[in-house]
Each structure stands twice: as structure tokens, then as C-alpha cells.
N, C-alpha and C. Protein backbone atom coordinates (compact mmCIF):
# COMPACT_ATOMS: atom_id res chain seq x y z
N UNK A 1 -113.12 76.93 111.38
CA UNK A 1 -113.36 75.59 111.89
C UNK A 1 -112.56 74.56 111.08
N UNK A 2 -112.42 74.85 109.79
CA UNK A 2 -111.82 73.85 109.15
C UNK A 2 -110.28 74.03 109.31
N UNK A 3 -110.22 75.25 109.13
CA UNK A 3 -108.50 75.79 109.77
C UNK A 3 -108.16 74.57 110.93
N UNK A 4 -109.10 74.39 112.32
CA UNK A 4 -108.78 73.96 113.46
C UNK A 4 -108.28 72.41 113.14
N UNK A 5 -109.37 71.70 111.96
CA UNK A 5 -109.58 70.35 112.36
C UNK A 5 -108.67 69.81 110.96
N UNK A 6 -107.79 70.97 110.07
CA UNK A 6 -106.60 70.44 109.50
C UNK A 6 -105.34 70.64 110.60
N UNK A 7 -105.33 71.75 111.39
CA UNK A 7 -104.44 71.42 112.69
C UNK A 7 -104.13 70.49 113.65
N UNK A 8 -105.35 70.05 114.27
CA UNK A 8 -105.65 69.01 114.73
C UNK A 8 -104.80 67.90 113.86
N UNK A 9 -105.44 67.55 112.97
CA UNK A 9 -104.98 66.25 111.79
C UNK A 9 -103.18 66.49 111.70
N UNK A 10 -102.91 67.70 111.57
CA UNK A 10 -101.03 67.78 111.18
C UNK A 10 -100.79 67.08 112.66
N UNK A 11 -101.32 67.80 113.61
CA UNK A 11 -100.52 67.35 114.98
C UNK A 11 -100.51 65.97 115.00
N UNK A 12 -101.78 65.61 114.96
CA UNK A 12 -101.49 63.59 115.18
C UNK A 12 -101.30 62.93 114.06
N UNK A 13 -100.83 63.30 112.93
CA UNK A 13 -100.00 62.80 111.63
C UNK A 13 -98.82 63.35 112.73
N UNK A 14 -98.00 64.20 113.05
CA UNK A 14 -97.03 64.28 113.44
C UNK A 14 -96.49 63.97 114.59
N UNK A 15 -97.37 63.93 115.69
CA UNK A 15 -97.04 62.62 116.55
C UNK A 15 -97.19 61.15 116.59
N UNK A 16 -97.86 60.97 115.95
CA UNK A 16 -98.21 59.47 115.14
C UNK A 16 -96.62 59.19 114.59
N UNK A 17 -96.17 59.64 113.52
CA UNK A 17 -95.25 59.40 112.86
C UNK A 17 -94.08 59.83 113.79
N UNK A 18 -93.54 60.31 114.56
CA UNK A 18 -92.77 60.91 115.73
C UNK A 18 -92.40 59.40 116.43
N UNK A 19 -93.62 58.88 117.03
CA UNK A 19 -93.78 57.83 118.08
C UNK A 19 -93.06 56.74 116.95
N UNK A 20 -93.57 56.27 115.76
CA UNK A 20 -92.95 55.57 114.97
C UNK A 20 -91.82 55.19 114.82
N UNK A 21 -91.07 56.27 114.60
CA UNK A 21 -89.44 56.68 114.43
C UNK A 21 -89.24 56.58 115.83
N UNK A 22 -89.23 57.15 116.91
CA UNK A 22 -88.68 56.70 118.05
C UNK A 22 -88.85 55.50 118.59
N UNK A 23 -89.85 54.61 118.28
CA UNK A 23 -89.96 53.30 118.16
C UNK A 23 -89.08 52.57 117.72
N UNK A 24 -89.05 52.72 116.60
CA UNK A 24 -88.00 51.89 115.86
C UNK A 24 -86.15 52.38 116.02
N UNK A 25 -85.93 52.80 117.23
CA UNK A 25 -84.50 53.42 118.00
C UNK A 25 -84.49 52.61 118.97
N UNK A 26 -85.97 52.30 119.44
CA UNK A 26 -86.14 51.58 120.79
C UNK A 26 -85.38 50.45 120.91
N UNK A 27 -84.64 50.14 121.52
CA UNK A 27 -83.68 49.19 121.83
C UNK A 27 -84.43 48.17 122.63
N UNK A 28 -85.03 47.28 122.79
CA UNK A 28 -85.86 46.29 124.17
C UNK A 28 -85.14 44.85 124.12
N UNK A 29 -84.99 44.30 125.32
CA UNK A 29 -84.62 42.80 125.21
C UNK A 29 -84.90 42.44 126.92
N UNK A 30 -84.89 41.00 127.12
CA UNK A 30 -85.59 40.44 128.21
C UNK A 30 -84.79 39.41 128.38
N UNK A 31 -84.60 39.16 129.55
CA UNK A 31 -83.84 37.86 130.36
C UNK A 31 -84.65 36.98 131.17
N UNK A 32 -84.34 36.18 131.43
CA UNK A 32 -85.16 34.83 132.51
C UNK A 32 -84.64 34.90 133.51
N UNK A 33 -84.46 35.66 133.85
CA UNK A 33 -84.09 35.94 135.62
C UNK A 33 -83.90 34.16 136.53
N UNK A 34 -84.82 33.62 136.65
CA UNK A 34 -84.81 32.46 137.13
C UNK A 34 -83.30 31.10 136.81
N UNK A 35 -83.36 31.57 135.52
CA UNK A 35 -82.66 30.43 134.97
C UNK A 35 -81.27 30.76 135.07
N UNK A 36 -80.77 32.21 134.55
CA UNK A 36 -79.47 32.75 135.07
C UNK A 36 -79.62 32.32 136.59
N UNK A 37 -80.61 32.72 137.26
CA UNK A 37 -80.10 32.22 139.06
C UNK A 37 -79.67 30.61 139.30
N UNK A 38 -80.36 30.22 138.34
CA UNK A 38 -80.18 28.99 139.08
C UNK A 38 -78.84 28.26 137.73
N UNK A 39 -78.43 29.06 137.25
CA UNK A 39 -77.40 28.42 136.40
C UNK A 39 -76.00 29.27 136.39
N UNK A 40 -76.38 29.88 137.71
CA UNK A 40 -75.03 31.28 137.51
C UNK A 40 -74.18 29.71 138.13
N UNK A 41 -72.68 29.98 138.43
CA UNK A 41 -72.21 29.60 139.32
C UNK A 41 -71.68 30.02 140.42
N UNK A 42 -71.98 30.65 140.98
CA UNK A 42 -71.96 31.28 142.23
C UNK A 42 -72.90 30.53 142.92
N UNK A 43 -74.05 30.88 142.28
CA UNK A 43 -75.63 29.99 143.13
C UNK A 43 -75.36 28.58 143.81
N UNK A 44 -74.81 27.94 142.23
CA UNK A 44 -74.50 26.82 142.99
C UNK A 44 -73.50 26.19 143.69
N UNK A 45 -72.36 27.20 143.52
CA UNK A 45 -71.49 27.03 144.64
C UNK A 45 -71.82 27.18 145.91
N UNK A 46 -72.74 27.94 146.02
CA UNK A 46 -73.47 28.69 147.86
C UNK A 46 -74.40 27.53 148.16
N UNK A 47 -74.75 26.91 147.19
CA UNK A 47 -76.08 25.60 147.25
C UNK A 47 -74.91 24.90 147.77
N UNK A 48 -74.11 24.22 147.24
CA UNK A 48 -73.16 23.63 147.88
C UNK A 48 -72.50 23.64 149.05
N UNK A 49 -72.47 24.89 149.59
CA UNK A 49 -71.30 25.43 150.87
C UNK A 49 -73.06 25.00 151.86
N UNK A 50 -74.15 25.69 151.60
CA UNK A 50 -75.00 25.51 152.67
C UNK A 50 -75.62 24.29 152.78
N UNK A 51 -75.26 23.16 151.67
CA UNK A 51 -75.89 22.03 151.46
C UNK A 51 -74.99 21.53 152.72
N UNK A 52 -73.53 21.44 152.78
CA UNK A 52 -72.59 21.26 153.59
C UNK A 52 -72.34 22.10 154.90
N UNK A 53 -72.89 23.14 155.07
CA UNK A 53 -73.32 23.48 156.27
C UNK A 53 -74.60 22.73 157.30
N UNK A 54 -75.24 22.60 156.15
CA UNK A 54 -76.88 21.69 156.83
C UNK A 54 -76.43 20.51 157.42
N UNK A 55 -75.46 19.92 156.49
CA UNK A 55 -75.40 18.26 156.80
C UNK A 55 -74.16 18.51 157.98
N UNK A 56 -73.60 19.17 158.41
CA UNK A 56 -72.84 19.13 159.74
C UNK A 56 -73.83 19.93 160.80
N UNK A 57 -74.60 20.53 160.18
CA UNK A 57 -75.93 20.75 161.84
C UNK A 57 -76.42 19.87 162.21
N UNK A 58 -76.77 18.80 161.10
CA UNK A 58 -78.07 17.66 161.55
C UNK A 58 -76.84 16.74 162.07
N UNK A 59 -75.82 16.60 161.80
CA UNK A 59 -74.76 15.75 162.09
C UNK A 59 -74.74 16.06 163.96
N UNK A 60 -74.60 16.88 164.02
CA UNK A 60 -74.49 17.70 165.60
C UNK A 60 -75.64 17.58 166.33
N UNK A 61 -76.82 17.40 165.30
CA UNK A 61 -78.22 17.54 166.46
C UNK A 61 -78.25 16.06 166.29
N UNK A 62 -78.05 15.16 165.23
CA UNK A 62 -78.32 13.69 165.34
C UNK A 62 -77.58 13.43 166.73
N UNK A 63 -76.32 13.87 167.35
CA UNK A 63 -75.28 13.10 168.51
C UNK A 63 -75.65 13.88 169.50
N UNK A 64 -76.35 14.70 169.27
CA UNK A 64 -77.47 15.58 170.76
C UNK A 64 -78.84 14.28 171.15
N UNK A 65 -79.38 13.95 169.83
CA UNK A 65 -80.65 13.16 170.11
C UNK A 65 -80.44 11.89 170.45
N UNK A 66 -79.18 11.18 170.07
CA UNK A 66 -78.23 9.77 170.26
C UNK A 66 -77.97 10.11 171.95
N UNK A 67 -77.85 11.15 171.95
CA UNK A 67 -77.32 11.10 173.66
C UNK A 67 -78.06 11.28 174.28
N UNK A 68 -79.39 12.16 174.27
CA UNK A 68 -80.80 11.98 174.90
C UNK A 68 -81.67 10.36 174.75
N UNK A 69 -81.26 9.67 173.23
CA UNK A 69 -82.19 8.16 173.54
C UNK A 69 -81.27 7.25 174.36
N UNK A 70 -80.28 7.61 174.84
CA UNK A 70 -79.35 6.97 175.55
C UNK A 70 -79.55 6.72 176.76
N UNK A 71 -79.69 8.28 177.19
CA UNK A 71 -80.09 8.45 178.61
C UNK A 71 -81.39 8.09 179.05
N UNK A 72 -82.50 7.80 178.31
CA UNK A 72 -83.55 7.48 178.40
C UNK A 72 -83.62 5.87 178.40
N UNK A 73 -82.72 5.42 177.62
CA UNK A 73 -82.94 3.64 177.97
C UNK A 73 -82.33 3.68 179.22
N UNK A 74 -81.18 4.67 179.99
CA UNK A 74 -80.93 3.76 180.77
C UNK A 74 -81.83 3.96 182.47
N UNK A 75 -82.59 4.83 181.90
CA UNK A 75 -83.49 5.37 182.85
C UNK A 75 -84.54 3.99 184.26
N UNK A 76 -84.37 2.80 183.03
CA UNK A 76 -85.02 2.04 183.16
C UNK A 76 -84.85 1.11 184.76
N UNK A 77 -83.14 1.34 184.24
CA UNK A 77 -81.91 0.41 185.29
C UNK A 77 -81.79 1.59 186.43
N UNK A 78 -82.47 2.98 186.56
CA UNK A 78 -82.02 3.61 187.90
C UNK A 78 -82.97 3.25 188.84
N UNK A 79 -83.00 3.98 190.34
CA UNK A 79 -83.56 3.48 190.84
C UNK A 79 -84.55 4.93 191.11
N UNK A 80 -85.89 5.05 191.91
CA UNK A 80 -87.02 5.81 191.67
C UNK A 80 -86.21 7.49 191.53
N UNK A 81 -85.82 7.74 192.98
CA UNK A 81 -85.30 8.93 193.05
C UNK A 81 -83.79 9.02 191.81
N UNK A 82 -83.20 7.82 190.88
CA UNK A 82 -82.13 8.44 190.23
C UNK A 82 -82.91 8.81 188.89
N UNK A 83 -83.84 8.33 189.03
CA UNK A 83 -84.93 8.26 188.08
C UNK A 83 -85.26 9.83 187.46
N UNK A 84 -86.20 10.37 188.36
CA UNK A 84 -86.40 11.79 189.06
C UNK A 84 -85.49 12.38 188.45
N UNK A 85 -83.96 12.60 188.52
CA UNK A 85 -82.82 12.83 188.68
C UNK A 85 -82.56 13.36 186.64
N UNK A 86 -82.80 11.69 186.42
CA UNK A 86 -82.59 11.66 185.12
C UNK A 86 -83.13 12.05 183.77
N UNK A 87 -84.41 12.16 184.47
CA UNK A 87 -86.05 12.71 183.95
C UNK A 87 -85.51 14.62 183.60
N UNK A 88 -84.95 14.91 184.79
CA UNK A 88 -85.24 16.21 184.78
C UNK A 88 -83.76 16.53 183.92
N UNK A 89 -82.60 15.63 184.01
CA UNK A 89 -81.44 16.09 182.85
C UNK A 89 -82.15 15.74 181.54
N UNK A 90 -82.77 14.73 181.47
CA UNK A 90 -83.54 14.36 179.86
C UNK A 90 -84.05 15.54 179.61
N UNK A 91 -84.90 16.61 179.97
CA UNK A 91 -85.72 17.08 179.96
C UNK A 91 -85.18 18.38 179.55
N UNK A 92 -84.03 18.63 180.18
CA UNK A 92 -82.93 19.58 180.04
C UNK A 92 -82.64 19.95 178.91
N UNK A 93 -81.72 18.44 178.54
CA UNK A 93 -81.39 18.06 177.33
C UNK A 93 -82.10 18.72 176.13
N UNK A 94 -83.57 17.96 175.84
CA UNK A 94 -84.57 17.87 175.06
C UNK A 94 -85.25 19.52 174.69
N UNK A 95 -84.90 19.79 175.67
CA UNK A 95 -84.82 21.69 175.52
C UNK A 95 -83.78 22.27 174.63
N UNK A 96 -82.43 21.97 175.11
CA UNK A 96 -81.27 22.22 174.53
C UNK A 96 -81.52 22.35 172.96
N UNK A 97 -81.68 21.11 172.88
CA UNK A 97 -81.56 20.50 171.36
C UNK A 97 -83.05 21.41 171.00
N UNK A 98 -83.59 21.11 171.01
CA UNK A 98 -84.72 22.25 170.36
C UNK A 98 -84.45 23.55 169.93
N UNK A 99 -83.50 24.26 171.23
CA UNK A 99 -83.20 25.26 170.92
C UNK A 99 -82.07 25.29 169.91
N UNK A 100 -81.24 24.33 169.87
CA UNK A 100 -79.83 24.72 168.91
C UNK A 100 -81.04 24.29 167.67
N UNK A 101 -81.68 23.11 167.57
CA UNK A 101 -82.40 22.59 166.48
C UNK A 101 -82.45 24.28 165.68
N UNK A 102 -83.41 24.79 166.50
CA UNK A 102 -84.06 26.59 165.49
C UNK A 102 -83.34 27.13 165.12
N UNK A 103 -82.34 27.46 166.43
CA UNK A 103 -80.83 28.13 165.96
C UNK A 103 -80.27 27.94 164.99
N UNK A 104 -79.82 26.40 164.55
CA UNK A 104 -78.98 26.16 163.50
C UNK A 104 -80.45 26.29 162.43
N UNK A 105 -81.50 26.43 162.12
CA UNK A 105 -82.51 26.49 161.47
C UNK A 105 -82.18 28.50 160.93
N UNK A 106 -82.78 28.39 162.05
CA UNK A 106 -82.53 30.78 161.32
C UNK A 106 -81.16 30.89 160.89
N UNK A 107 -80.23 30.54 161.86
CA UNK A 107 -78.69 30.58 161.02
C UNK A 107 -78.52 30.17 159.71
N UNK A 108 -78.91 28.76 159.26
CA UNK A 108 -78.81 28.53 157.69
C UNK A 108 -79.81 29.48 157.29
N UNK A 109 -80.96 29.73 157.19
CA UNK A 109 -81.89 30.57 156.93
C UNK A 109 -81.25 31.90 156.24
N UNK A 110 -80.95 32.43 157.42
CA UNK A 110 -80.48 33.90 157.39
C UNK A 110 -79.26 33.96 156.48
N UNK A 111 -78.02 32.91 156.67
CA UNK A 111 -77.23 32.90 155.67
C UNK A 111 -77.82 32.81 154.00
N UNK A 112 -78.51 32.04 154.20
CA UNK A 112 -79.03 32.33 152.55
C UNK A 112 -79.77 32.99 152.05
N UNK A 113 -81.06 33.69 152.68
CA UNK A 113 -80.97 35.15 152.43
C UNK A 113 -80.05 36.37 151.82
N UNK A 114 -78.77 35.77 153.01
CA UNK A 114 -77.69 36.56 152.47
C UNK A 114 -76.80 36.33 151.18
N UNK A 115 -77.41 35.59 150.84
CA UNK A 115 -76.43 34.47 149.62
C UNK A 115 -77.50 35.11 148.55
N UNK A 116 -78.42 34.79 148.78
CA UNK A 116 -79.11 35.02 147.62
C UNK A 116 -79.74 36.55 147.00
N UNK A 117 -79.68 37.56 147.96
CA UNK A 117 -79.39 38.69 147.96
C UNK A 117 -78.69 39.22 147.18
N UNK A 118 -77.17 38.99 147.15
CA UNK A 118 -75.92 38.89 146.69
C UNK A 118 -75.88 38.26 144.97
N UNK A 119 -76.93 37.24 145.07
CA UNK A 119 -76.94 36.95 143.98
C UNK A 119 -77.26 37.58 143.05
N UNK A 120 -78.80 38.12 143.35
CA UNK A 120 -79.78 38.96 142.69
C UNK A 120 -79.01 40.47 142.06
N UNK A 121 -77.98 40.88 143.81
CA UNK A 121 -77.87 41.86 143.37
C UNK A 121 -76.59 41.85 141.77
N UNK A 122 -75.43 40.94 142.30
CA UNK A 122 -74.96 40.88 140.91
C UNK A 122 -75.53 40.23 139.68
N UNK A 123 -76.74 40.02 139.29
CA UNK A 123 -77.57 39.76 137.93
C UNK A 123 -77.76 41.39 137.81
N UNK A 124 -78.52 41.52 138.84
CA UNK A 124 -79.16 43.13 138.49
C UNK A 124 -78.10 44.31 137.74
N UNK A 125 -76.53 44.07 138.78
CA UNK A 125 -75.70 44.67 138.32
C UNK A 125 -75.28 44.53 137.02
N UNK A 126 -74.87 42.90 136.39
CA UNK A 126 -74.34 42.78 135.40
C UNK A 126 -75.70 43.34 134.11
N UNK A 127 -77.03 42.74 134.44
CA UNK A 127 -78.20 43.56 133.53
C UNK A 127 -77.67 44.89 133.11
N UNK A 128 -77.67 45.64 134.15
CA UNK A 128 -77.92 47.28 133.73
C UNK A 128 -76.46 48.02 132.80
N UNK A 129 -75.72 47.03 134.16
CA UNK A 129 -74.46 47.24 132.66
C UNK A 129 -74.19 46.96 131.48
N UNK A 130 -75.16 45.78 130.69
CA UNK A 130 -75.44 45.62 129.80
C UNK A 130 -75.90 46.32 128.87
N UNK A 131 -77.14 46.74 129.93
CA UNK A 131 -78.39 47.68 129.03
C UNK A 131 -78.21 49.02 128.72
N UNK A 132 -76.95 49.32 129.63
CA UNK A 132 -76.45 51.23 129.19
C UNK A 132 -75.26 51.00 128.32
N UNK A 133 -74.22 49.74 128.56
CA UNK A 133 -73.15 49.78 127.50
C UNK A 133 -73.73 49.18 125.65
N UNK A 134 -74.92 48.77 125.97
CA UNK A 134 -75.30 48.35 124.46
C UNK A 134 -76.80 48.86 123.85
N UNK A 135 -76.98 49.84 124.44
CA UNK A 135 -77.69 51.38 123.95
C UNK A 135 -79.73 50.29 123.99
N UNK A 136 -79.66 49.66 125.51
CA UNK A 136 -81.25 48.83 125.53
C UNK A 136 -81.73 50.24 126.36
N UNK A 137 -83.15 50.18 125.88
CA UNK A 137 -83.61 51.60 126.42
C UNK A 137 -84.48 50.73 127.87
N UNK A 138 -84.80 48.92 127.62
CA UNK A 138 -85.32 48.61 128.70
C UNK A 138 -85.01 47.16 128.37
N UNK A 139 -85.26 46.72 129.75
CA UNK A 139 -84.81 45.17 129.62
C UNK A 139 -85.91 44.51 130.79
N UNK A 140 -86.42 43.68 130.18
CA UNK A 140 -87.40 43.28 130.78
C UNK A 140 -86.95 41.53 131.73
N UNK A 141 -88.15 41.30 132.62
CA UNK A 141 -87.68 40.20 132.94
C UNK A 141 -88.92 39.07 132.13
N UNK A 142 -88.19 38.27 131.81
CA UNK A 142 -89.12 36.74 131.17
C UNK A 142 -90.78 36.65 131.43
N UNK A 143 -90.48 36.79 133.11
CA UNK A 143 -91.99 36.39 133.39
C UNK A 143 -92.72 37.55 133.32
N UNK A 144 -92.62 38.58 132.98
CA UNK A 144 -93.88 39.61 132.96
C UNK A 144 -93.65 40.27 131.17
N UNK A 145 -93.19 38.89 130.23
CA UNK A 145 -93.66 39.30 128.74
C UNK A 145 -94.30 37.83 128.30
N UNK A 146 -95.31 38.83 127.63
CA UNK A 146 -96.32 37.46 127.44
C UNK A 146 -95.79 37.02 125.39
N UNK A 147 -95.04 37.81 125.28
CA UNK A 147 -94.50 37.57 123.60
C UNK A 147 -93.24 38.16 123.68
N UNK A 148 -91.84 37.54 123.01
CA UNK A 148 -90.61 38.02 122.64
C UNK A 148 -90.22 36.99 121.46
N UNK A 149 -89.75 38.19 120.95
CA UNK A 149 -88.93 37.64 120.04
C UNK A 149 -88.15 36.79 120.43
N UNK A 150 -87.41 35.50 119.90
CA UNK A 150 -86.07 35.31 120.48
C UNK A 150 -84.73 36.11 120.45
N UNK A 151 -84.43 37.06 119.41
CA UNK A 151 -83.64 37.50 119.17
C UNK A 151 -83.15 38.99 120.58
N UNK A 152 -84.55 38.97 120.77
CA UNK A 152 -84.51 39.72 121.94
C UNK A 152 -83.94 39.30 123.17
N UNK A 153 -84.14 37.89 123.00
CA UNK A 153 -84.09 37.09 124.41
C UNK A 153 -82.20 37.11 124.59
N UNK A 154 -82.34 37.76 125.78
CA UNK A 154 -80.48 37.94 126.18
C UNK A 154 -80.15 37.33 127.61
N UNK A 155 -80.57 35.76 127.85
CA UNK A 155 -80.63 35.21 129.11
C UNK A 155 -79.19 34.64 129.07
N UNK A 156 -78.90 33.90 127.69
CA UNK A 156 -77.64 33.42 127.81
C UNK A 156 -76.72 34.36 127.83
N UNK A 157 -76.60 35.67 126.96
CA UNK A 157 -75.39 36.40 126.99
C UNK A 157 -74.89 36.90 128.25
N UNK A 158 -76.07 37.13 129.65
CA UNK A 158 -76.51 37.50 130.59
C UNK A 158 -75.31 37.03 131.25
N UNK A 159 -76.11 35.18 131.13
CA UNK A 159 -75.33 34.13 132.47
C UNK A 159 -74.25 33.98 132.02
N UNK A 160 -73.32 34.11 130.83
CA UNK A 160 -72.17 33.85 130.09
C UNK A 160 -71.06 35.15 130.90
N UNK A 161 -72.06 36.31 131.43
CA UNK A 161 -71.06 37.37 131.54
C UNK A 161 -71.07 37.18 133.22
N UNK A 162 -72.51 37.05 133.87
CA UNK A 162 -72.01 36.69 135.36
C UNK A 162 -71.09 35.52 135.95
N UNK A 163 -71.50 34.26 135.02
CA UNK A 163 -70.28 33.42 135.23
C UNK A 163 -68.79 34.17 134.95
N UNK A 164 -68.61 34.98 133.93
CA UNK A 164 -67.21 34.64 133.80
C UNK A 164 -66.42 36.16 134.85
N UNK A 165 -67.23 36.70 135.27
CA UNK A 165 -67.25 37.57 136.15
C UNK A 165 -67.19 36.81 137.79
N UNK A 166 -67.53 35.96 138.11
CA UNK A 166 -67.64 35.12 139.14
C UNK A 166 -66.57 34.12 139.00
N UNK A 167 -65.97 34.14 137.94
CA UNK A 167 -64.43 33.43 137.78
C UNK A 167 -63.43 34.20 138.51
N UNK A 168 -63.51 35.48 138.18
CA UNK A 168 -62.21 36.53 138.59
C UNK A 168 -62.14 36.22 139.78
């Protein structure tokens, strides 16, 4: 019995001390995911291109809705039956524009989805290439560590390498 429970004791002195030493090999560091996104430049070049996509949709639906309040003042000056007439092109109209309204709505939509996809995926890419060319056994993201070191913290070296990668 005593044979067993000095066995016992070597094994977890020796995995105890095992876990230790492989601990201290452990390579760990963590990024802010958020802040590289929103400070890559790519991001905000695409913020830009769709900021400037938006403002030529509403540009297009503003001279759709200018031409529907148009037709509606002059509704006033027809006579019953041009009236009728005009009611039912207004009406037309007012459909139209609704529909391009959504359209150009899921279109920007869907484009930035696609933008931002793209984004994610080159952080993710430039991460892992990080984490296998500089021997990190894991790399965490910001918001799911509740304590880091700073020295750990590799957000800038991160965005320093997707920017200059997004130069080429």
C-alpha cells in the first residue's frame, strides 16, 4: 500500500513539474481584433468607396422623389379624368422608387458584407502567419481575455503588417 501511494506521489510530482516546463515554452499573445479592423487601411478605404456609393444612390432616389413631388403639385391644375390619369402614374412611380429604394439598400448591404469578409479574412490570415512564423502556440482575441500582459499584447505589430501588406 505504501509502495502504491509513493507511486502515485512520483507520478503527480512528475506531471506537475512536466506541465511547468511546458508552460514556460508556451508561447501566448492576443490582439484586439476590433481596433486592427477599424484601423487597417483597407477598412477604411471600403468605408470610403461605400460611403461614396451610398451618396450617389440617395442622389438617384432624391431625383426619383423630386419627380414624383412634381407630378403631384401639378395634379392640382389637371382636369378630373387627367387627374385619374396622373394618380395612377404617381402611384407607379412611388412603387418604382421603393423598389430601387431596397434594391440600392441589399446592394450596398451585400457589398459590404463582402468587404468586410475580406477584411476579417486577411487579419485572420496575417494572425496565423504570425503565430506559426514566431513559434505562438495560441493567439487569442482581446475580448475573450479578462488579464494580459502588455507585452503579450501584439495588436500593433498585427495592424503594422496588414497595412503594409495592403500597400503592395
Amino acid at each position: 500500500m505504501k509502495r502504491i501511494k509513493k507511486g502515485i506521489l512520483l507520478l503527480i510530482f512528475l506531471f506537475t513539474n512536466s506541465a511547468v516546463v511546458y508552460s514556460q515554452n508556451l508561447k501566448i499573445g492576443y490582439v484586439d481584433i476590433f481596433k486592427i479592423f477599424n484601423q487597417y487601411k483597407k477598412t477604411q478605404d471600403y468605408d470610403r468607396m461605400l460611403e461614396n456609393e451610398r451618396n450617389e444612390k440617395e442622389k438617384l432616389l432624391e431625383e426619383k422623389k423630386e419627380e414624383i413631388k412634381k407630378m403631384q403639385e401639378k395634379l392640382s391644375l389637371l382636369s378630373k379624368k387627367e387627374q385619374e390619369k396622373q394618380r395612377t402614374q404617381i402611384t407607379k412611380k412611388a412603387d418604382e422608387y421603393r423598389k430601387m429604394e431596397r434594391q440600392f439598400f441589399l446592394d450596398l448591404k451585400k457589398e459590404r458584407d463582402e468587404k468586410m469578409r475580406e477584411i476579417v479574412e486577411d487579419i485572420n490570415r496575417v494572425v496565423k502567419e504570425y503565430g506559426k512564423k514566431n513559434g505562438y502556440k495560441f493567439i487569442f482575441n482581446k475580448g475573450a481575455i479578462l488579464y494580459g500582459e502588455e507585452g503579450a499584447d501584439l495588436t500593433m505589430t498585427i495592424l503594422k503588417i496588414v497595412n503594409q501588406n495592403y500597400k503592395r
